[in-house]
Protein backbone atom coordinates (compact mmCIF):
# COMPACT_ATOMS: atom_id res chain seq x y z
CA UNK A 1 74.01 35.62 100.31
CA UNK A 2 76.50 32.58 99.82
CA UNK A 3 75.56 31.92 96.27
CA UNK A 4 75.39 33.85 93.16
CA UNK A 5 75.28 33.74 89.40
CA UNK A 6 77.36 35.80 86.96
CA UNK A 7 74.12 36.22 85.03
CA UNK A 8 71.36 37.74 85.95
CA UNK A 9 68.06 35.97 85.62
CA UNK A 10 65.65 39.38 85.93
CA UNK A 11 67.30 42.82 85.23
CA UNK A 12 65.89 46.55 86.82
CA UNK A 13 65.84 49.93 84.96
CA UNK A 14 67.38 52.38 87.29
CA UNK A 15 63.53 53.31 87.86
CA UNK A 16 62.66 49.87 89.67
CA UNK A 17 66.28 50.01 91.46
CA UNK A 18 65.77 52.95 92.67
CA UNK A 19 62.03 52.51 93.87
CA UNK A 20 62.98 49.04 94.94
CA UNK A 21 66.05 50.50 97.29
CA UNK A 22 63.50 53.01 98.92
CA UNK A 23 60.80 50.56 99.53
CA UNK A 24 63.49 48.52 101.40
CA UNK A 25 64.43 51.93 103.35
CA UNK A 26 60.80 52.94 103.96
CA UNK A 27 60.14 49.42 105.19
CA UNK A 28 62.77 48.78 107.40
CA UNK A 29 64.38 45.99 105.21
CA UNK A 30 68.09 47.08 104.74
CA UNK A 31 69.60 44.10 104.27
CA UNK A 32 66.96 42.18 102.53
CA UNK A 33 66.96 40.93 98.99
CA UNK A 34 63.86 41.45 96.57
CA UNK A 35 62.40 37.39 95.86
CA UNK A 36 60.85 37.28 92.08
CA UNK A 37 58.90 34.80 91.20
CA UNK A 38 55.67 33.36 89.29
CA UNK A 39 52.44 31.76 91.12
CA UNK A 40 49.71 30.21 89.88
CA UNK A 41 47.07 32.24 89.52
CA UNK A 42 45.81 35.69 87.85
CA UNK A 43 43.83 36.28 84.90
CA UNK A 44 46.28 34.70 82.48
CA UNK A 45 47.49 31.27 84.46
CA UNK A 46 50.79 32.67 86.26
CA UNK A 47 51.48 35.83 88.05
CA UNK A 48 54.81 37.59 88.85
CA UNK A 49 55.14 37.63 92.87
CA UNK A 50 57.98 40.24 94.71
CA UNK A 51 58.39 40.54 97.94
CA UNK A 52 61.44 41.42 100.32
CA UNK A 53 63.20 38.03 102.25
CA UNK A 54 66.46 38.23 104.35
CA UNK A 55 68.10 35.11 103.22
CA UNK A 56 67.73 32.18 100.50
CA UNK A 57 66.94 29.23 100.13
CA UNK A 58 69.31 26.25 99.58
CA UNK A 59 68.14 26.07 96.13
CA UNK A 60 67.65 29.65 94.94
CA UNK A 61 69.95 31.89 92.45
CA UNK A 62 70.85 34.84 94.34
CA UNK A 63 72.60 37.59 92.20
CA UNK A 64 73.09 41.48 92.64
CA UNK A 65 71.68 43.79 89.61
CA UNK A 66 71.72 47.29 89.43
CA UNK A 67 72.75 47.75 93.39
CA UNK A 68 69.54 45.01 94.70
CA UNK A 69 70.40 41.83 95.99
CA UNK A 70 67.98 39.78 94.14
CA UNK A 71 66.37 35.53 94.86
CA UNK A 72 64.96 33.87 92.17
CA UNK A 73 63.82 30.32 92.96
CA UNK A 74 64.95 27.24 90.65
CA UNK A 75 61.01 26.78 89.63
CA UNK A 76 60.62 30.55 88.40
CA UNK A 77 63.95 30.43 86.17
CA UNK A 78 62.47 29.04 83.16
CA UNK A 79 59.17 31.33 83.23
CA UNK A 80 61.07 35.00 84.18
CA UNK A 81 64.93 34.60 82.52
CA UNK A 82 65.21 37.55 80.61
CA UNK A 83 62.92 39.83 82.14
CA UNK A 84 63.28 43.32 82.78
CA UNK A 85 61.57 44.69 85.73
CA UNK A 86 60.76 48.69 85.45
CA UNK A 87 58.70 51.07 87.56
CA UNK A 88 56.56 53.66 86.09
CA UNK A 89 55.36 56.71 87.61
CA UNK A 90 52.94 58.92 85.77
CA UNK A 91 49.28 60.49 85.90
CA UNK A 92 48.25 57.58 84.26
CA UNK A 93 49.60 54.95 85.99
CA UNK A 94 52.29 53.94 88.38
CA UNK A 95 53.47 50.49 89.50
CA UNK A 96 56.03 47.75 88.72
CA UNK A 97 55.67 47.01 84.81
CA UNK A 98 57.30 43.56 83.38
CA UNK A 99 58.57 43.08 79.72
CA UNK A 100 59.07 39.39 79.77
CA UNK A 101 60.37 37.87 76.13
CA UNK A 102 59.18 34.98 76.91
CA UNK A 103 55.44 35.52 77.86
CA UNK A 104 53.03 33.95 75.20
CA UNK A 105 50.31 36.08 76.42
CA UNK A 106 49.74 38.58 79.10
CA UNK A 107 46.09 40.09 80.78
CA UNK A 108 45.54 44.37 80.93
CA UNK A 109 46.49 44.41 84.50
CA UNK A 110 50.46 43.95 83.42
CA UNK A 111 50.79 41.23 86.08
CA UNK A 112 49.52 37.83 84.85
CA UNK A 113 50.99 35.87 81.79
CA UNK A 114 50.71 32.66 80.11
């Protein structure tokens, strides 16, 4: 990845790292970086969208945290700086869990915000 930022836009707990890295191992995407992002849509107006891409765009941040390459599109910046990304596991519940500062609002299902 040619360009980076000292700062990192989104940060993981060693939780999502570490589920992150064997997602990436389980899925045959060594290599890849993790793309966060919001699209419209969801119960709440914007949704939070991951997914593993091998390269960036021209205009994307691309930045290591916590041992993942990460992309973050110019659009997303102002809607997910600041976030921390975790990953729960319990009886209860398990799944990628978002505490964005910046979220007015967000729905029950954890994903959506306004």
């Amino acid at each position: 990845m040619e360009q980076h930022t000292q700062h990192p836009v989104v940060t993981l707990t060693d939780a999502a790292a570490a589920k992150i890295q064997s997602m990436m191992l389980k899925e045959g995407k060594q290599g890849f970086a993790l793309r966060f992002g919001v699209v419209t849509g969801g119960c709440a107006g914007l949704s939070y969208e991951m997914k593993f891409q091998k390269n960036p765009y021209d205009n994307d941040i691309a930045f290591l945290h916590n041992g993942v390459p990460i992309i973050v599109n110019q659009e997303s910046v102002e809607f997910v700086q600041g976030i921390e990304i975790d990953y729960v596991d319990t009886l209860k519940e398990s799944g990628f869990k978002y505490k964005n500062p910046k979220a007015k609002s967000s729905c029950g299902c954890g994903t959506s915000f306004s």
